[in-house]
Every structure is written in structure tokens, then in C-alpha cells.
N, C-alpha and C. Protein backbone atom coordinates (compact mmCIF):
# COMPACT_ATOMS: atom_id res chain seq x y z
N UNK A 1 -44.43 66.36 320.62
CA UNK A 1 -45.42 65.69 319.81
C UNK A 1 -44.99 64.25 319.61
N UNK A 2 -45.59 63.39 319.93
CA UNK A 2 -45.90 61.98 319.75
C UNK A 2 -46.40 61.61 318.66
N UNK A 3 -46.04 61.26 317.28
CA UNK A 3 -46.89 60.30 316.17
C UNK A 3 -45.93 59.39 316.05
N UNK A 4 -46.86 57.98 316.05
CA UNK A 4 -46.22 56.92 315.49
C UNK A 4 -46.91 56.40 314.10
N UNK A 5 -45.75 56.11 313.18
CA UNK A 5 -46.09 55.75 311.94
C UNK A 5 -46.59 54.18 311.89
N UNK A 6 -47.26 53.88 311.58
CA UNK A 6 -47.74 52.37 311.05
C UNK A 6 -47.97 51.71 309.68
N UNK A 7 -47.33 51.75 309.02
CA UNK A 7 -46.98 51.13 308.07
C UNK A 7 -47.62 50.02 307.84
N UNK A 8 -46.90 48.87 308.67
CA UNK A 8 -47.04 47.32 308.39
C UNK A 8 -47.46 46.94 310.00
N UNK A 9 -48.22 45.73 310.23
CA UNK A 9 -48.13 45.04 311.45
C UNK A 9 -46.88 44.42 311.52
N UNK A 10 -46.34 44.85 312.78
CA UNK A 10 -45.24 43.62 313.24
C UNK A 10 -45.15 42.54 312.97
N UNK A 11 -46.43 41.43 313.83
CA UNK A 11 -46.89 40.37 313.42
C UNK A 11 -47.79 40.09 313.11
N UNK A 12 -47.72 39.38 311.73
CA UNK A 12 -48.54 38.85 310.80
C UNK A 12 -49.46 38.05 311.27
N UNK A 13 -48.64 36.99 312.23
CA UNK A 13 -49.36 36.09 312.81
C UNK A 13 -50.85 36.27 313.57
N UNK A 14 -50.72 37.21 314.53
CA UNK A 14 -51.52 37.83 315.45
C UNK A 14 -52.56 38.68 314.84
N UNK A 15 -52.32 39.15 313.01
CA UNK A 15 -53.59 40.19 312.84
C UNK A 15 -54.19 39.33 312.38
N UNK A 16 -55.28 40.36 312.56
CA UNK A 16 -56.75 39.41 312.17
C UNK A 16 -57.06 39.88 310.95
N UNK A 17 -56.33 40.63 309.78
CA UNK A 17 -56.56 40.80 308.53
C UNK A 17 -55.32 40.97 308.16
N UNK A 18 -54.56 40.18 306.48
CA UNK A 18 -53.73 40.62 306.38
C UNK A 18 -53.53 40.96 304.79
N UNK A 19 -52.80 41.93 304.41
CA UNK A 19 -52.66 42.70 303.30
C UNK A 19 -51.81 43.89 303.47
N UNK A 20 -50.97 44.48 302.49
CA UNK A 20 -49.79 44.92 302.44
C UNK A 20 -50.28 46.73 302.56
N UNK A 21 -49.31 47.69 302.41
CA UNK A 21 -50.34 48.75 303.02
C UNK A 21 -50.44 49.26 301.44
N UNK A 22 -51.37 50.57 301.50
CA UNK A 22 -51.96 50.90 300.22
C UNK A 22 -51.16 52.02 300.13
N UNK A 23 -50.35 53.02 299.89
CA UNK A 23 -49.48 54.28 299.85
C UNK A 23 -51.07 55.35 299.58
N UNK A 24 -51.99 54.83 298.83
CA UNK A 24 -52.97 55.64 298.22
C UNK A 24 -54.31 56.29 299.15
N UNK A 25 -53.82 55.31 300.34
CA UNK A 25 -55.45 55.72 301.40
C UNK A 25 -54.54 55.45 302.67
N UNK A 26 -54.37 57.29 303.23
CA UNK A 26 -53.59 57.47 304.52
C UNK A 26 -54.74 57.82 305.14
N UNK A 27 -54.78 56.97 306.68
CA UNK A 27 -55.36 57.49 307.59
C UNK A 27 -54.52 58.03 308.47
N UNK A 28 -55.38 59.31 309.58
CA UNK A 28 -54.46 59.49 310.68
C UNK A 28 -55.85 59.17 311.66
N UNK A 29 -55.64 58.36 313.11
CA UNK A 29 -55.95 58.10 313.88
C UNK A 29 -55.79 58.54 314.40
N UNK A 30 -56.76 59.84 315.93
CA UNK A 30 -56.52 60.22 317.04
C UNK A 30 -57.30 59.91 318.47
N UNK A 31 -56.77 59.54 318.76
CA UNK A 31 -57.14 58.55 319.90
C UNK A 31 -56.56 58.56 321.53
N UNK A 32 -56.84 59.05 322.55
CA UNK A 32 -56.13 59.43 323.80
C UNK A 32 -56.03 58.21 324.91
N UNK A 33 -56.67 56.80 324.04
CA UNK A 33 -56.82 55.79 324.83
C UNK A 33 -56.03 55.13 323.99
N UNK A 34 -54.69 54.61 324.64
CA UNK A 34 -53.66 53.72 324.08
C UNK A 34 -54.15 51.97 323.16
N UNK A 35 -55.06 52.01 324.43
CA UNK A 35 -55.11 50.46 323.62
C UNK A 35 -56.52 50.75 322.30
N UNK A 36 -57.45 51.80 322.52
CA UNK A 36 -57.78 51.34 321.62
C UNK A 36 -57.61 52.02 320.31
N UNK A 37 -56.46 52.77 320.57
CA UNK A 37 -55.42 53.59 319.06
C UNK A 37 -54.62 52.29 318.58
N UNK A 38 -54.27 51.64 319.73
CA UNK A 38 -53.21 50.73 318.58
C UNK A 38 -54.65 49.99 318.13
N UNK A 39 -55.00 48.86 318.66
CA UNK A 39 -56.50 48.31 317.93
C UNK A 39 -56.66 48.64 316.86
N UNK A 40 -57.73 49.71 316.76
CA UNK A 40 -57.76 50.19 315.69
C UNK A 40 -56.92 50.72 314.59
N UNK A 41 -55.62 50.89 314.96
CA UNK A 41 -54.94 50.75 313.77
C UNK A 41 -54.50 49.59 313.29
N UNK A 42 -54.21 48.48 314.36
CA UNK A 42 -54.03 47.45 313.64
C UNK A 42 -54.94 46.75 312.31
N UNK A 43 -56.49 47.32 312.97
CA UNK A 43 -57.27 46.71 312.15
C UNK A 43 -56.83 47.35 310.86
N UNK A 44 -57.06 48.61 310.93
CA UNK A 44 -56.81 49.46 309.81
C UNK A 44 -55.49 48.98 308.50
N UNK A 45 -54.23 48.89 309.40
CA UNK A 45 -53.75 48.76 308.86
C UNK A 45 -53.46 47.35 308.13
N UNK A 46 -54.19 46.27 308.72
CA UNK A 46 -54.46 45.13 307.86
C UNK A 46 -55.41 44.54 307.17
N UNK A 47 -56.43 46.04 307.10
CA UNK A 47 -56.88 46.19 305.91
C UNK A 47 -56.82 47.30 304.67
N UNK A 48 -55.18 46.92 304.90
CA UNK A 48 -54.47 47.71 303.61
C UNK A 48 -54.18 49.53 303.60
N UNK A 49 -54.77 49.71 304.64
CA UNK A 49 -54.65 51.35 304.62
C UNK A 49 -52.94 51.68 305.24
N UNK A 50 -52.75 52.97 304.97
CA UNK A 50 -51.52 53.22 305.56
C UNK A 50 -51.98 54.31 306.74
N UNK A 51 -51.64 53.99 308.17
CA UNK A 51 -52.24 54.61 309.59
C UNK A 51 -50.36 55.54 309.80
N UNK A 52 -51.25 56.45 310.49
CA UNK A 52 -50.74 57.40 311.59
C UNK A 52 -51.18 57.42 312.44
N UNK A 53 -50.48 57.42 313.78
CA UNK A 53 -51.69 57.57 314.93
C UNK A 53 -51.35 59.05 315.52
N UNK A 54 -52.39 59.63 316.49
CA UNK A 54 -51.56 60.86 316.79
C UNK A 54 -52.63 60.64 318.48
N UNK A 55 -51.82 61.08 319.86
CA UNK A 55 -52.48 60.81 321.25
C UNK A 55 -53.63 61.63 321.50
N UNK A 56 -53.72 62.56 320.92
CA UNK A 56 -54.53 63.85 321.15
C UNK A 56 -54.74 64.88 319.82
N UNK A 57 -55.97 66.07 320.02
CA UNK A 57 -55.92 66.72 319.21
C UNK A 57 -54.60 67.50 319.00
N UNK A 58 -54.00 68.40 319.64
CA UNK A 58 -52.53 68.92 319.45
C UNK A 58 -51.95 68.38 318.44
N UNK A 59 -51.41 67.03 318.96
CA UNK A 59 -50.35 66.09 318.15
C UNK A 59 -50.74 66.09 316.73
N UNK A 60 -52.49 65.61 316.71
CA UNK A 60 -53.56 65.28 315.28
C UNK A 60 -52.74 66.93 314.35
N UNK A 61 -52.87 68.25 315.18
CA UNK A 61 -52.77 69.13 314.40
C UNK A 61 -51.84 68.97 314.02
N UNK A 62 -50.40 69.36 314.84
CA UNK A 62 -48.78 69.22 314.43
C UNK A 62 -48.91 68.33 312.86
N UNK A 63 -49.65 67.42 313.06
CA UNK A 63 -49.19 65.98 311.76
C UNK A 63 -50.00 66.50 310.92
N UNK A 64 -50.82 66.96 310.90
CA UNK A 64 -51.79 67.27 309.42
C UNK A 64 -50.94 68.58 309.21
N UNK A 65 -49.76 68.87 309.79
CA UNK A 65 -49.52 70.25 308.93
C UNK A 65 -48.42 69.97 308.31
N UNK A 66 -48.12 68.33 308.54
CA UNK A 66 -47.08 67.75 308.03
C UNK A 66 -46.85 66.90 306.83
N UNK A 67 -48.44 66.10 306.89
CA UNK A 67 -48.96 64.85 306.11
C UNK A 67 -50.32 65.52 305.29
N UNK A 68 -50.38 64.19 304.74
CA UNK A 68 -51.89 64.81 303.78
C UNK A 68 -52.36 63.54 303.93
N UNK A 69 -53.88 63.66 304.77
CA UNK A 69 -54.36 62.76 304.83
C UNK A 69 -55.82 62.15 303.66
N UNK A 70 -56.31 60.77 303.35
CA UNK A 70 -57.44 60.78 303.27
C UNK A 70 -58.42 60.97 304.01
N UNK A 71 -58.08 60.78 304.65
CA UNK A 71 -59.65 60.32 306.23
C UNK A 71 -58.83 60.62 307.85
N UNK A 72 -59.00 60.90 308.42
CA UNK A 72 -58.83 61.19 309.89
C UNK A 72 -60.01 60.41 310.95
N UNK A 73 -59.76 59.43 311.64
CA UNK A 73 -60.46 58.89 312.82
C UNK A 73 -60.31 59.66 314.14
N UNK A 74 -61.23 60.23 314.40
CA UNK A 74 -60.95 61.36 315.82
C UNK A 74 -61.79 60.95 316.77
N UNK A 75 -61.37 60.68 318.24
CA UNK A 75 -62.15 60.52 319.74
C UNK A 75 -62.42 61.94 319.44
N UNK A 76 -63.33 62.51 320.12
CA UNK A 76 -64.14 63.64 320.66
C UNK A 76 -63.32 64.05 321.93
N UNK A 77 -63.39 63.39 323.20
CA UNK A 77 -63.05 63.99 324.99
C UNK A 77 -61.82 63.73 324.62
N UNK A 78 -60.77 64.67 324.37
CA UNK A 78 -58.93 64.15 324.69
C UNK A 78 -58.46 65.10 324.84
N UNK A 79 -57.43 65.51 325.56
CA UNK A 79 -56.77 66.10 326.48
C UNK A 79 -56.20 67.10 325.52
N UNK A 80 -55.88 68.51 325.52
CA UNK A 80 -55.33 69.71 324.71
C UNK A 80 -56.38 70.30 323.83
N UNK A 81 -56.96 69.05 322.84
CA UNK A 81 -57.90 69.72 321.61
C UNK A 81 -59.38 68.55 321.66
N UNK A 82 -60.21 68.90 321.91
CA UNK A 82 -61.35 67.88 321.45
C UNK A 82 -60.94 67.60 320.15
N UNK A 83 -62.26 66.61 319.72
CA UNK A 83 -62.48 66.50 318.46
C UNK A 83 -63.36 67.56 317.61
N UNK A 84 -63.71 68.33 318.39
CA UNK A 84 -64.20 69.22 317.63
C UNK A 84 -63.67 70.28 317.43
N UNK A 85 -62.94 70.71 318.24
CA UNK A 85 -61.95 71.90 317.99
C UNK A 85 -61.15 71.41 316.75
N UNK A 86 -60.45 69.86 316.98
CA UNK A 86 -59.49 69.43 315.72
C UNK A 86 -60.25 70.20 313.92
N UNK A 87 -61.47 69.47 314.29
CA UNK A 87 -62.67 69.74 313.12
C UNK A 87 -62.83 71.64 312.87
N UNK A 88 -62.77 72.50 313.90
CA UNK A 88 -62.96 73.67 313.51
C UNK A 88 -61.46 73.96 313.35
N UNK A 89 -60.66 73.43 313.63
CA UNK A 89 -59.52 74.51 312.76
C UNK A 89 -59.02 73.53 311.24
N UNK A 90 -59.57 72.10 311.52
CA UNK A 90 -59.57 72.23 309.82
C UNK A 90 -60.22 73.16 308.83
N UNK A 91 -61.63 73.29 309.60
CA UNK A 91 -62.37 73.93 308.76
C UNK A 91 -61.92 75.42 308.53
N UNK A 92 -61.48 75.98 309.23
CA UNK A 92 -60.38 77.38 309.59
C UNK A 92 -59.57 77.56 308.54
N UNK A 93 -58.81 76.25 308.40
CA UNK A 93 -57.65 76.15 307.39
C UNK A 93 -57.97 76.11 306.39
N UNK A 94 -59.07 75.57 305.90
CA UNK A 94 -59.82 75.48 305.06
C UNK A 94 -59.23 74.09 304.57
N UNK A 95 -59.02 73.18 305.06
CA UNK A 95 -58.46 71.82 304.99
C UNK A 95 -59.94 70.71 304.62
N UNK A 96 -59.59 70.27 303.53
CA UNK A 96 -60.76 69.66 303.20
C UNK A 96 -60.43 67.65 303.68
N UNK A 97 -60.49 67.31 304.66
CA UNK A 97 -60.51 66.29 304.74
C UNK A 97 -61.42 66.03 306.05
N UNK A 98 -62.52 64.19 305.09
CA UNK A 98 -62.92 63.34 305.59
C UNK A 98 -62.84 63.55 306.80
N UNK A 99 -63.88 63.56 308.10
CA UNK A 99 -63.50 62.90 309.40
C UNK A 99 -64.64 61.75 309.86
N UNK A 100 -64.20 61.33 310.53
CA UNK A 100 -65.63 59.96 311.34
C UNK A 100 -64.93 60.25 313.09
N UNK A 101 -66.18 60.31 313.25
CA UNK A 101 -65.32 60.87 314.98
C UNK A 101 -66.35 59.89 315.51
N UNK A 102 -65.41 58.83 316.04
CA UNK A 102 -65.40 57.65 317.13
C UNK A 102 -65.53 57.80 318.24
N UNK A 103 -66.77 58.03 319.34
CA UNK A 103 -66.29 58.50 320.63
C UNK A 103 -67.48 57.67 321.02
N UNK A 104 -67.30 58.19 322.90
CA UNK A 104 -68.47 57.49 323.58
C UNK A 104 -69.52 58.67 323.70
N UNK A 105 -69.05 59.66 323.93
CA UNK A 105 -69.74 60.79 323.54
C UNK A 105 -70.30 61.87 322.71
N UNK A 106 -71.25 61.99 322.03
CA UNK A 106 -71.68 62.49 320.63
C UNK A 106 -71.56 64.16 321.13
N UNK A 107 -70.74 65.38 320.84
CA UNK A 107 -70.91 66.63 321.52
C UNK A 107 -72.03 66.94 320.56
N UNK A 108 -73.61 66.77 320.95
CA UNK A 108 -74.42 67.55 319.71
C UNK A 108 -74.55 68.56 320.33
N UNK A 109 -74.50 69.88 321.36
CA UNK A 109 -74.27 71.14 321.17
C UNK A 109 -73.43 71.55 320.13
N UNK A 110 -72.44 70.96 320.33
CA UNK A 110 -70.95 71.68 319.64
C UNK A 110 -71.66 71.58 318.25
N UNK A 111 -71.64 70.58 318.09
CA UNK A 111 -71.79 70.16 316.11
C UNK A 111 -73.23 70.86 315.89
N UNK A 112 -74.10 71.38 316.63
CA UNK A 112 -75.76 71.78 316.23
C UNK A 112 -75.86 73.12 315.75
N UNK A 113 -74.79 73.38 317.01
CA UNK A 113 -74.00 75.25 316.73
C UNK A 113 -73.88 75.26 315.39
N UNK A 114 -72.92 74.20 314.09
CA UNK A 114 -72.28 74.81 312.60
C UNK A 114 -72.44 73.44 312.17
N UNK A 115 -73.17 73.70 311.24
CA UNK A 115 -73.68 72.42 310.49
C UNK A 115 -71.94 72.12 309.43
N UNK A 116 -71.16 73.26 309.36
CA UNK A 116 -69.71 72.69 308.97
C UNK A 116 -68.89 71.55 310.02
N UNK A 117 -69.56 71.78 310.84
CA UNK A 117 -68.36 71.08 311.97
C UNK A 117 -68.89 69.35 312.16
N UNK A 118 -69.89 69.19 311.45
CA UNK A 118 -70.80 67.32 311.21
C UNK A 118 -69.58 66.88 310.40
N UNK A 119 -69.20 65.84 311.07
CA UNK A 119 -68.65 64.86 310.55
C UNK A 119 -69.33 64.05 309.91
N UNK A 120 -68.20 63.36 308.57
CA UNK A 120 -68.67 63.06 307.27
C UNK A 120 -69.53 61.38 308.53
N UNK A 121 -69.12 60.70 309.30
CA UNK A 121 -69.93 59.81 309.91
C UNK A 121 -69.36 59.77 311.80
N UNK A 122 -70.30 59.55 312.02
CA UNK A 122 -70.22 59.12 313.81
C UNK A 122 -70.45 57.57 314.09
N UNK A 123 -69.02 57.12 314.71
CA UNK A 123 -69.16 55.71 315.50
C UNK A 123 -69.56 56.04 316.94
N UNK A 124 -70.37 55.38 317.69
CA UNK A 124 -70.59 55.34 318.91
C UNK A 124 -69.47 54.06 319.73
N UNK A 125 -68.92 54.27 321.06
CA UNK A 125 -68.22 53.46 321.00
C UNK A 125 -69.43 52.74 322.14
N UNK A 126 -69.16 51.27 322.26
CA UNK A 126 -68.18 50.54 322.19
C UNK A 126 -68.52 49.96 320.48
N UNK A 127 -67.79 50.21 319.56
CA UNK A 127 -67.73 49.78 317.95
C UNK A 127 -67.55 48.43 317.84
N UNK A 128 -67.83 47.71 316.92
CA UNK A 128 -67.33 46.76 316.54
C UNK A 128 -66.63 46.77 315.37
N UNK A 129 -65.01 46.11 314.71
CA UNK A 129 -64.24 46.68 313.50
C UNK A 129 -64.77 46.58 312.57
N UNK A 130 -65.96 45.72 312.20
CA UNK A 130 -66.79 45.69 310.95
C UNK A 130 -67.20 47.22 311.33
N UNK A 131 -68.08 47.47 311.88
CA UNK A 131 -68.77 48.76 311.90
C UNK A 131 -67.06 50.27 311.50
N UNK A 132 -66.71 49.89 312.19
CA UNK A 132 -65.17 50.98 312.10
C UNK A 132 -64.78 51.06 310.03
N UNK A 133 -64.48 49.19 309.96
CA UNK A 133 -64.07 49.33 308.22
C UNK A 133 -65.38 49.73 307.61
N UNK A 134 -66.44 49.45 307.66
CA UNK A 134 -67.42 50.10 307.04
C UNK A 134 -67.64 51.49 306.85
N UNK A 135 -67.57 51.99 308.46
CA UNK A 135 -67.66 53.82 307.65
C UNK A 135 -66.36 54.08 306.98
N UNK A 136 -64.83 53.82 307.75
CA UNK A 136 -64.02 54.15 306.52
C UNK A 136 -64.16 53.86 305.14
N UNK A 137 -64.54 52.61 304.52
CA UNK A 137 -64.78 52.48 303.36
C UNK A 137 -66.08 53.22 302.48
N UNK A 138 -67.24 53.53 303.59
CA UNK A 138 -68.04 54.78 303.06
C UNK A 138 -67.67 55.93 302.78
N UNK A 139 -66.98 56.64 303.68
CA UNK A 139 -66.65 57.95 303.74
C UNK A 139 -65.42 57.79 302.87
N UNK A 140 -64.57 57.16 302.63
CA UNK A 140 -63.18 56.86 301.52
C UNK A 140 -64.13 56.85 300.42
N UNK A 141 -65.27 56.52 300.07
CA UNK A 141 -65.61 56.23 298.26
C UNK A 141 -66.65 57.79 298.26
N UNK A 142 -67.25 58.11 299.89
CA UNK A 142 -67.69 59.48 299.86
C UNK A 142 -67.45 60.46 299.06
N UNK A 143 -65.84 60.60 299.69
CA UNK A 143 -65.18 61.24 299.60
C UNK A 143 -63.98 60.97 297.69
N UNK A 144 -64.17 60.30 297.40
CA UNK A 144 -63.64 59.97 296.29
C UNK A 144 -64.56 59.71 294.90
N UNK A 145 -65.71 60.34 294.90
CA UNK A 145 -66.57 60.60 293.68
C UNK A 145 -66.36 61.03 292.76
N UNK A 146 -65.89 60.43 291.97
CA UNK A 146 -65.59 61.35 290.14
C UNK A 146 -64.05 60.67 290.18
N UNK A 147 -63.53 59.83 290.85
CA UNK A 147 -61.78 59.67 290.80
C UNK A 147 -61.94 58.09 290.99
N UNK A 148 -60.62 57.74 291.11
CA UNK A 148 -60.91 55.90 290.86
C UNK A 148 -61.36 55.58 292.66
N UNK A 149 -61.87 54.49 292.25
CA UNK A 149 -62.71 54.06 293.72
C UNK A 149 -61.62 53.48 294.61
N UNK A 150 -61.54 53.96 296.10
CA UNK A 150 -60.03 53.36 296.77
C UNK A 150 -61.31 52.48 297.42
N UNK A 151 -60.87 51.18 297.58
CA UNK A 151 -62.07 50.79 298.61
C UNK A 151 -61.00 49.50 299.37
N UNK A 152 -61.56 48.87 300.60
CA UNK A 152 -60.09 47.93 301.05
C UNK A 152 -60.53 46.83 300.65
N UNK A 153 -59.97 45.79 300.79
CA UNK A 153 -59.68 44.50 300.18
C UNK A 153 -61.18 43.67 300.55
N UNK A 154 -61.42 43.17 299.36
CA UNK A 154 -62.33 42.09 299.48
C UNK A 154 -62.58 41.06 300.71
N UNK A 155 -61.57 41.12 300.95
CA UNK A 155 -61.35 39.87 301.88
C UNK A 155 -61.47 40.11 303.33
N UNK A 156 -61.44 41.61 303.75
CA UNK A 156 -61.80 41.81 304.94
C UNK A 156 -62.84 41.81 305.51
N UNK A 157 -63.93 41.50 305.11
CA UNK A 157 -64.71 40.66 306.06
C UNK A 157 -64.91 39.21 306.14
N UNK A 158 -64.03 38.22 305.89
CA UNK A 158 -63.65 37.15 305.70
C UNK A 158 -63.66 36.44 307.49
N UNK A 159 -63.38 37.50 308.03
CA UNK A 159 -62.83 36.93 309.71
C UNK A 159 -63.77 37.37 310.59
N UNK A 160 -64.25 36.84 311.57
CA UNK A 160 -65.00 37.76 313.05
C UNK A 160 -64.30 38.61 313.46
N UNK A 161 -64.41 39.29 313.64
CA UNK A 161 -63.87 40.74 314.22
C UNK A 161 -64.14 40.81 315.62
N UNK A 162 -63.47 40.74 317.13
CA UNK A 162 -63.91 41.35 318.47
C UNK A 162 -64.65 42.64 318.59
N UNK A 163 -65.80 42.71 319.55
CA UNK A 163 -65.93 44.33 319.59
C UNK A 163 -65.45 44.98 320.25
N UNK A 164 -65.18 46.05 320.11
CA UNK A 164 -64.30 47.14 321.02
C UNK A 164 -64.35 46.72 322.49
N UNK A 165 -65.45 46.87 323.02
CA UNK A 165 -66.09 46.15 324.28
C UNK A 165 -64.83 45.21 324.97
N UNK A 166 -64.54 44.19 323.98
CA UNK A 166 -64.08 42.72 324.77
C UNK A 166 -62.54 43.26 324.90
N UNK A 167 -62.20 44.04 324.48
CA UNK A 167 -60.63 44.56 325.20
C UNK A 167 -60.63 44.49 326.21
């Protein structure tokens, strides 16, 4: 199993948002395409969230039986576990956490089959990071109704953001 922790950006210089991480809003990222797992965590994580990344569903499982996440970012097509399998054995576990499943491909058989297995939101890729911090910050205050509001920093939409695309 492969997870890398992300904490902090390396360099400061190079992100395009910067702010210290939040201990209070863990994401785990699963993603089977290298560049755009780190990406997106960079964004993530310089807008204050604290990221995990994990290569595949497998790995995603190993770490959620390890960590406690707020929110989980899941590709759908990746090698060992879709994203939907990840989603039915949360739901199995009876594991109540957030997902937004980021893919190029929407499986609506899979999800039409069990109205449990809809993710709390769907990015289509190619995303742009406004669109990415936006559903996290939806589905984070979604998901946090009746408790104090985690939401990320004011200031992140301050910058243009690339779209996924221009990688």
C-alpha cells in the first residue's frame, strides 16, 4: 500500500493558494493518475485542508481503516477497486463519510442500481479547481449541519486557477 501524507506544500512559492493546514478537515484523495492526484492535492492542500492521497481503491480502503476522514475525493475507472466498489464497502461498513467522485466517467448503471451508492456530488473531468474547492466546501458544510461550519479560507478564490485540461 502506497499513501502519501500531505500536510504542507513543499513550495510555497509555486502554490497557487497559500494557508497553513486545518488538523479539522481531512481529506483523502484517490486518484490512479499521478499528476492529477498530486494537483489536486496541492490545490487542496493550500486551501487549508489536510490531504492524503491514496493510488487506487485498495490503498483508499487500507487508509480509511486507518484514518478518519471528512470527505474522500474518488476517480471512478482505477485499477483493484472502482469508485464505486470503494463507495459500497463504505456503505457495508457502515462508514458514514462524504464522497464527490471526480471522474471522466459517470458509472450511472452502477449508482441507478442503489440510490445509497450517489455520491454526496459528481465532478466531470476535465474540472476546473474552482469547480473541485467548491463542491468540497459544499459537501464539507453538507455534511457538517448542526456543528461549527468548517469552510476554507476566504481568500481562495483570490487567484485564477488552471483547468485540469491545461496539464
Amino acid at each position: 500500500m502506497r499513501v502519501k501524507h500531505n500536510s504542507q506544500v513543499d513550495d510555497a512559492g509555486d502554490s497557487l493558494l497559500q494557508r497553513g493546514p486545518n488538523p479539522r478537515q481531512r481529506i483523502l484523495v484517490v486518484e490512479d493518475d499521478a499528476t492529477i492526484r498530486r494537483v489536486n492535492t496541492e490545490v487542496l492542500t493550500c486551501s487549508g485542508y489536510h490531504v492524503d492521497t491514496a493510488e487506487d481503491g485498495a490503498a483508499a480502503w487500507d487508509t480509511l481503516q486507518l484514518n478518519n476522514y471528512d470527505l474522500m475525493v474518488t476517480d471512478h475507472d482505477m485499477p483493484k477497486m472502482t469508485g464505486v466498489q470503494l463507495i459500497q464497502k463504505l456503505q457495508s461498513a457502515r462508514m458514514a463519510l462524504p464522497v464527490i467522485m471526480a471522474t471522466g466517467t459517470v458509472p450511472h448503471d452502477e449508482l441507478n442500481r442503489c440510490q445509497l451508492l450517489q455520491p454526496a456530488k459528481t465532478l466531470i473531468k476535465p474540472y476546473t479547481f474552482h469547480e473541485l474547492l467548491d463542491a468540497v466546501k459544499e459537501v464539507l458544510f453538507d455534511s457538517n449541519q448542526g456543528r461549527e461550519e468548517i469552510v476554507p479560507p476566504p481568500h481562495w478564490r483570490a487567484q485564477s486557477l488552471p483547468n485540469l485540461s491545461e496539464l
